[in-house]
Protein backbone atom coordinates (compact mmCIF):
# COMPACT_ATOMS: atom_id res chain seq x y z
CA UNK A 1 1.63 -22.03 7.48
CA UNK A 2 -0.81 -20.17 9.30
CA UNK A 3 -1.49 -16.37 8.01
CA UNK A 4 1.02 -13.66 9.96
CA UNK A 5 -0.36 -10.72 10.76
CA UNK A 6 2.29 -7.67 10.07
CA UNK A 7 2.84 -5.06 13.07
CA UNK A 8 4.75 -1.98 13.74
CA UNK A 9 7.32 -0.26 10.70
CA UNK A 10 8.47 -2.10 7.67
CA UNK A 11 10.27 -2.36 4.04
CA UNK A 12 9.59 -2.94 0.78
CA UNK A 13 11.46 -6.14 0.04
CA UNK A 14 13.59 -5.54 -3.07
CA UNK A 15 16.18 -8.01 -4.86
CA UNK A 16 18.53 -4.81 -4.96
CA UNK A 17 18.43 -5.14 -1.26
CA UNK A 18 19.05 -8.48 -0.56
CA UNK A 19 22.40 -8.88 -0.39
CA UNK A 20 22.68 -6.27 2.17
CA UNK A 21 19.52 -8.00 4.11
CA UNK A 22 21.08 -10.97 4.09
CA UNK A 23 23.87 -10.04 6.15
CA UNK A 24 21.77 -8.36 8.65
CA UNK A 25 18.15 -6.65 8.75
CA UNK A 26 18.13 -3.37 10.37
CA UNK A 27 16.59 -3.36 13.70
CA UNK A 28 13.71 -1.41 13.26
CA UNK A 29 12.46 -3.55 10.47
CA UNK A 30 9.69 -6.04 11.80
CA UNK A 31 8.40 -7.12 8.54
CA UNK A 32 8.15 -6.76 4.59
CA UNK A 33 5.83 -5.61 2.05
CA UNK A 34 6.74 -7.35 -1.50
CA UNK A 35 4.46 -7.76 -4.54
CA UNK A 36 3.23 -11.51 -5.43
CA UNK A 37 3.28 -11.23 -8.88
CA UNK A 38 7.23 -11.04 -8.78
CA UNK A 39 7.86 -13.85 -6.73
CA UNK A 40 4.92 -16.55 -6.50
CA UNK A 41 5.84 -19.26 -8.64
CA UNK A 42 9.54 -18.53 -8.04
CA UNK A 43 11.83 -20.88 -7.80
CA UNK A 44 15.81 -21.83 -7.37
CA UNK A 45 17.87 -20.09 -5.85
CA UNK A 46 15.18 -16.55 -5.13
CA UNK A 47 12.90 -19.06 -3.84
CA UNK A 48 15.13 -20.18 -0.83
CA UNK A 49 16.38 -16.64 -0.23
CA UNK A 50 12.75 -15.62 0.21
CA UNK A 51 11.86 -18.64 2.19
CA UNK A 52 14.93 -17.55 4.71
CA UNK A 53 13.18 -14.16 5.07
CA UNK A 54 9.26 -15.50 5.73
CA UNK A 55 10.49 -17.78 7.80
CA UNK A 56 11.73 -15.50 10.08
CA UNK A 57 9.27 -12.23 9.42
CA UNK A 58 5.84 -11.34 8.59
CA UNK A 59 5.16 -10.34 5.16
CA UNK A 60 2.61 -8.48 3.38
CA UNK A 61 1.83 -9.09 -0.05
CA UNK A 62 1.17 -5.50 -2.04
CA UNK A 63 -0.44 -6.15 -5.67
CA UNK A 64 0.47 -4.15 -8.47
CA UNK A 65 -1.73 -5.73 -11.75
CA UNK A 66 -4.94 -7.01 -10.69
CA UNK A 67 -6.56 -4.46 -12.23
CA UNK A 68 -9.73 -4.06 -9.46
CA UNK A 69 -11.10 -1.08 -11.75
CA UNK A 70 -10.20 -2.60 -15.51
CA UNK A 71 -13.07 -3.41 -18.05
CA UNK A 72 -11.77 -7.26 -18.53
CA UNK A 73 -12.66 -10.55 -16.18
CA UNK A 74 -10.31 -10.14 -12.73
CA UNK A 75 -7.32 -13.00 -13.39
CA UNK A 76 -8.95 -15.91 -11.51
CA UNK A 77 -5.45 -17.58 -12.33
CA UNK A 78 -3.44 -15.03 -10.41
CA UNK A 79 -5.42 -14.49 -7.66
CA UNK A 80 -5.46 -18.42 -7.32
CA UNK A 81 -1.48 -18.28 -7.30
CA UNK A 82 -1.84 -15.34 -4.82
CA UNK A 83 -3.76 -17.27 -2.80
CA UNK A 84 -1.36 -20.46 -3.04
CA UNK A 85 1.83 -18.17 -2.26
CA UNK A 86 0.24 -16.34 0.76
CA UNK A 87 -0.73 -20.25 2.44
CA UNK A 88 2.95 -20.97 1.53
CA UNK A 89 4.41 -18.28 3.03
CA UNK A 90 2.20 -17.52 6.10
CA UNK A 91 1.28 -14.30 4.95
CA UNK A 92 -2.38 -12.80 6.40
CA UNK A 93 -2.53 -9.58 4.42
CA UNK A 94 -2.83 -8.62 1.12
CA UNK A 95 -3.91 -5.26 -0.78
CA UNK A 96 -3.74 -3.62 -4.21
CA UNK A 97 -4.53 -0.26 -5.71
CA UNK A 98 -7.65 1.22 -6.43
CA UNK A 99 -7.32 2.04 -9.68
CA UNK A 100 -7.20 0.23 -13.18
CA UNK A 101 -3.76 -1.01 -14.96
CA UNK A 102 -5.34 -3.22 -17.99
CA UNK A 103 -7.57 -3.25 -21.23
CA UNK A 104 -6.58 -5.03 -23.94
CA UNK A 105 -3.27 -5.76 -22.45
CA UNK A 106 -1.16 -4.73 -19.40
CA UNK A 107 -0.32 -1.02 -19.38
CA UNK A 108 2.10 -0.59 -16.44
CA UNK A 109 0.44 2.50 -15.14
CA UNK A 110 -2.05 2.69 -12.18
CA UNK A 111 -5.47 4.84 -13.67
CA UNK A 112 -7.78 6.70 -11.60
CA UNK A 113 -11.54 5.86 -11.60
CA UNK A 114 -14.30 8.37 -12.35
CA UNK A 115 -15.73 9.03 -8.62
CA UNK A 116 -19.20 7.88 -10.10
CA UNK A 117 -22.08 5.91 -8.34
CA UNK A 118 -21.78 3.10 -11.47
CA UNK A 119 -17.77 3.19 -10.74
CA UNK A 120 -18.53 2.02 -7.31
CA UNK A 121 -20.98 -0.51 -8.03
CA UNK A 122 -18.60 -2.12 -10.66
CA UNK A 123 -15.18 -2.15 -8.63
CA UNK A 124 -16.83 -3.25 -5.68
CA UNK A 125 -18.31 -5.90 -7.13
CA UNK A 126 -14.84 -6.99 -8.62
CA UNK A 127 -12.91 -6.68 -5.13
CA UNK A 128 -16.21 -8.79 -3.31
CA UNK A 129 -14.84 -12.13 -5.69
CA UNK A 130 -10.81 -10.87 -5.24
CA UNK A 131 -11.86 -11.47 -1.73
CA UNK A 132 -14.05 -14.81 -2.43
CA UNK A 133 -10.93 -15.77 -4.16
CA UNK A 134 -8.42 -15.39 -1.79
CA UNK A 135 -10.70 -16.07 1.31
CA UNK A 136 -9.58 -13.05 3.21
CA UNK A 137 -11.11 -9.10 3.23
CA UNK A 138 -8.24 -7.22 1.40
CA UNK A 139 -7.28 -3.75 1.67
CA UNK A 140 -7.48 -0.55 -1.15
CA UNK A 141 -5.08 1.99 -1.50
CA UNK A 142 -5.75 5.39 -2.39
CA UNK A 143 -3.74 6.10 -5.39
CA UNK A 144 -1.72 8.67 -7.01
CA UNK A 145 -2.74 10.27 -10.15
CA UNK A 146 -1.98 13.36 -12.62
CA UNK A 147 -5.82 13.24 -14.73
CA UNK A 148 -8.98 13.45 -12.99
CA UNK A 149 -11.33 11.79 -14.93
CA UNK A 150 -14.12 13.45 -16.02
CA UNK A 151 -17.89 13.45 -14.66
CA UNK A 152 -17.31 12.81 -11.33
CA UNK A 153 -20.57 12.94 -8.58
CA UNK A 154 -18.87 12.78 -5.86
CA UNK A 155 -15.20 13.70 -4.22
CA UNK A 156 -12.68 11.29 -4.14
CA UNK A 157 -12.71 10.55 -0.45
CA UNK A 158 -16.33 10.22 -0.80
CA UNK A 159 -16.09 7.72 -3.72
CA UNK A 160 -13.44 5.69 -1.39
CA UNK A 161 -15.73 5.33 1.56
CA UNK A 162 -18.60 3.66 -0.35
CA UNK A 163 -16.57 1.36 -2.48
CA UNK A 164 -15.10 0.08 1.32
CA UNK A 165 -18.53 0.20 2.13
CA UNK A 166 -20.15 -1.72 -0.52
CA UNK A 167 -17.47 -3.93 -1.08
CA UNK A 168 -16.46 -5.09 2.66
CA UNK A 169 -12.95 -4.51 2.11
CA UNK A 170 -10.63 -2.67 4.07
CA UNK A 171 -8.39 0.64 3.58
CA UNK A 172 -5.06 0.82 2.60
CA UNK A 173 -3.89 4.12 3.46
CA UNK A 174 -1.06 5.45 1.68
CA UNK A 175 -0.18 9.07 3.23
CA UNK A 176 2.63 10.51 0.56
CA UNK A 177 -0.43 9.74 -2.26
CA UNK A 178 -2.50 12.06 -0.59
CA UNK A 179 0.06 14.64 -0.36
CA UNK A 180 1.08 14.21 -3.94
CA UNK A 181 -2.57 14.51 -4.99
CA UNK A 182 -2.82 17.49 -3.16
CA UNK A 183 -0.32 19.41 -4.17
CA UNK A 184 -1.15 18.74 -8.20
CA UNK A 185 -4.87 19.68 -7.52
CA UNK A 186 -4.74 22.10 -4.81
CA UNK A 187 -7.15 20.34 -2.14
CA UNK A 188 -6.25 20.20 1.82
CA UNK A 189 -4.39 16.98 2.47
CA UNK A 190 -5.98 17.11 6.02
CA UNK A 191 -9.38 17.73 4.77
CA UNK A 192 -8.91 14.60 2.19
CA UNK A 193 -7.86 12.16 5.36
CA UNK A 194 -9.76 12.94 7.55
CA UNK A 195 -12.65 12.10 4.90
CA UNK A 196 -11.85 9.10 4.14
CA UNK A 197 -13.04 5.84 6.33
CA UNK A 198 -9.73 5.35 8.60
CA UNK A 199 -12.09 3.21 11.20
CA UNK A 200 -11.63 0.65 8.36
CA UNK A 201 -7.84 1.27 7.90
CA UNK A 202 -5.41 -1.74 8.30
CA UNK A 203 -2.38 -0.50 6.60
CA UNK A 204 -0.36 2.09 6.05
CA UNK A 205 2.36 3.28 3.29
CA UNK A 206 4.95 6.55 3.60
CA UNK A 207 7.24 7.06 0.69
CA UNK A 208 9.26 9.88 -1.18
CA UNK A 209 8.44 11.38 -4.37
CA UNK A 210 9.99 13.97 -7.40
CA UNK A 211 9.22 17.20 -7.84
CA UNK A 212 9.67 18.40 -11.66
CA UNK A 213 10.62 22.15 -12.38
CA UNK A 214 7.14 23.14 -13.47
CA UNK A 215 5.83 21.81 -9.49
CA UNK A 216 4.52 18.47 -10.56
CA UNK A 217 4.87 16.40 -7.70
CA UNK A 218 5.57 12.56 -8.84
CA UNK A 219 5.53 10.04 -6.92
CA UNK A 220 8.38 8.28 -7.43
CA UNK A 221 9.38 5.79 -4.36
CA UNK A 222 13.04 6.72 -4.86
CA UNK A 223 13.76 9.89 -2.96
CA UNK A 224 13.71 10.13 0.95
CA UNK A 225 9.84 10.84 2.74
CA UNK A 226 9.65 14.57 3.52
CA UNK A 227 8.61 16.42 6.42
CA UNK A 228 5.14 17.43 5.44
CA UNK A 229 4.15 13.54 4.57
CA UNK A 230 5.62 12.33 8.34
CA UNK A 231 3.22 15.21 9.35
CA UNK A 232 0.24 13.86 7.62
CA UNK A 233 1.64 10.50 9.02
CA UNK A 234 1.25 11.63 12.68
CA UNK A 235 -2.09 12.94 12.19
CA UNK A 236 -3.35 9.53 10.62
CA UNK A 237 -1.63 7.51 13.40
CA UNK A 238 -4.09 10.07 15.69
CA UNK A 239 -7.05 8.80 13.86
CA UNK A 240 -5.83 5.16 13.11
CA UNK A 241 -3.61 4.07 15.84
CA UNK A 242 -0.26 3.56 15.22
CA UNK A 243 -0.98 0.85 12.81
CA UNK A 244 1.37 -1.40 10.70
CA UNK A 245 3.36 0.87 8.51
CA UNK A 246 5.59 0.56 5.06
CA UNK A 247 8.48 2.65 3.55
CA UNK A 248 8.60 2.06 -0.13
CA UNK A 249 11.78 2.59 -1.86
CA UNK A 250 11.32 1.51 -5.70
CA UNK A 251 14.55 2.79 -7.22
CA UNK A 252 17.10 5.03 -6.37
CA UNK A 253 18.08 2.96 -3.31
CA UNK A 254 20.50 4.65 -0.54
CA UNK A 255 22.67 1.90 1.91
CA UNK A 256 19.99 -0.41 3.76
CA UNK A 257 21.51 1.22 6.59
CA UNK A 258 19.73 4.60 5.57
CA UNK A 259 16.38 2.87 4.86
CA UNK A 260 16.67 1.16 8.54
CA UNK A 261 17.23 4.90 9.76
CA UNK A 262 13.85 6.03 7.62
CA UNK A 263 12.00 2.87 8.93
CA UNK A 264 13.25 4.05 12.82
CA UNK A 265 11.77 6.82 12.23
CA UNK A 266 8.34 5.10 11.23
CA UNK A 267 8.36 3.31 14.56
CA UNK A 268 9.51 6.03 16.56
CA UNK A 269 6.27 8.03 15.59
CA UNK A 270 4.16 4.80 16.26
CA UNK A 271 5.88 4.82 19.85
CA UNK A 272 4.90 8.78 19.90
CA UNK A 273 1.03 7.96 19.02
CA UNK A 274 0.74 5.07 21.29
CA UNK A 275 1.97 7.16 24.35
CA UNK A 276 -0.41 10.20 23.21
CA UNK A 277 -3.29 7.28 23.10
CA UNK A 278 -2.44 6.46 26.86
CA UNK A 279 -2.45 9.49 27.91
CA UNK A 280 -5.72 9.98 26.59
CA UNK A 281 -7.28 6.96 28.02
């Protein structure tokens, strides 16, 4: 099946949603985002409830453990099953975090990289043979994090555009990150997007996140997307074009019937910034 490429506002597709997808997929939904690692190689019975669901939408496929920045070899076996799944399932898209998640074993949290001229080199170089693997330029997302690592020679955003740069890939843009960051390290959100290379954006993630009683802001995926991240939203669809956009919901889920409602309003701002680009032509 022929690679599908994903437009306009869609959903994180979670097995604590399916039963309610299954009897009817909001309208505003025109495609998922699901991670490959929990489903290629699936069988049974999740197999054919997936299957109904490609079949019938575009999907993009989100990584969570390849580990782009880790010390060890990239998993030539996974991104061969990635690879597989995404032919099987006609899906033309696929990113991961840019960040590392493994040493000597998995650790289920998504590091930052030191914003270092060597750092660059070495995950660039490690997300050129992701995309030999896979046969396809994949996209990077801009991650969330609580530590800055230490000895950094350049700014984030700064560090972002020249591993897209070196590497070739494409940029993942995820807009509540940013905000999150933000807020922890007191930087201008604005400032931060509008530095980083969104003429080589492709997709596009909004989510909700925690806020503890101290003011660290935790990004979560399980509480609703606030007002100031649907702000920074409409000022990267001003940059970007109202390109193909995700709510994640990890946890925490509300009916499907809210989600469809948060999703609307995903595609009712992409309606908003392709009007404003008309205007302007």
């Amino acid at each position: 099946m022929p690679g599908r490429t994903p437009h306009g506002a869609g959903l994180g597709f979670r097995r604590e949603l399916l039963a309610e997808m299954e009897a009817g997929v909001p309208d505003a939904v025109d495609f998922f985002e699901l991670a490959p690692e929990n489903w290629a190689g699936m069988g049974g019975r999740s197999a054919r409830q997936l299957r109904a669901f490609t079949e019938r939408f575009p999907f993009v496929c989100h990584g969570l453990s390849l580990n782009l920045g880790g010390p060890l070899p990239l998993d030539m076996e996974l991104l061969a099953r990635i690879r597989g799944f995404m032919a099987e399932h006609g899906i033309g898209l696929y990113t991961e975090h840019l960040s590392w998640c493994g040493d000597a074993g998995q650790l289920y949290e998504l590091l930052p990289l030191p914003c270092t001229g060597e750092a660059v080199r070495w995950v660039a170089g490690r997300i050129r043979q992701a995309q030999d693997a896979l046969g396809m330029a994949i996209g990077i997302e801009n991650a969330s994090y609580y530590v800055a690592p230490p000895g950094a020679e350049m700014g984030e955003a700064d560090f972002i555009r020249a591993v897209v740069e070196e590497s070739g890939c494409r940029l993942h843009l995820d807009v509540n990150n940013i905000l999150v960051n933000a807020a922890n390290f007191g930087f201008d959100p604005y400032a931060f997007l509008h530095a980083l290379p969104l003429e080589r954006c492709c997709y596009i993630h909004v989510a909700g996140h925690d806020v503890e009683p101290d003011g660290l802001r935790i990004d979560t995926h399980g509480a609703d997307v606030i007002d100031p991240v649907w702000a920074l939203l409409d000022a990267a669809y001003a940059r970007t074009g109202p390109l193909p956009t995700c709510l994640e919901r990890d946890f925490n889920f509300p009916t499907l019937a809210a989600l469809g409602s948060e999703v609307a309003q995903i595609a009712a701002r992409q309606a908003r910034a392709r009007r404003a680009a008309e205007v302007l032509a």
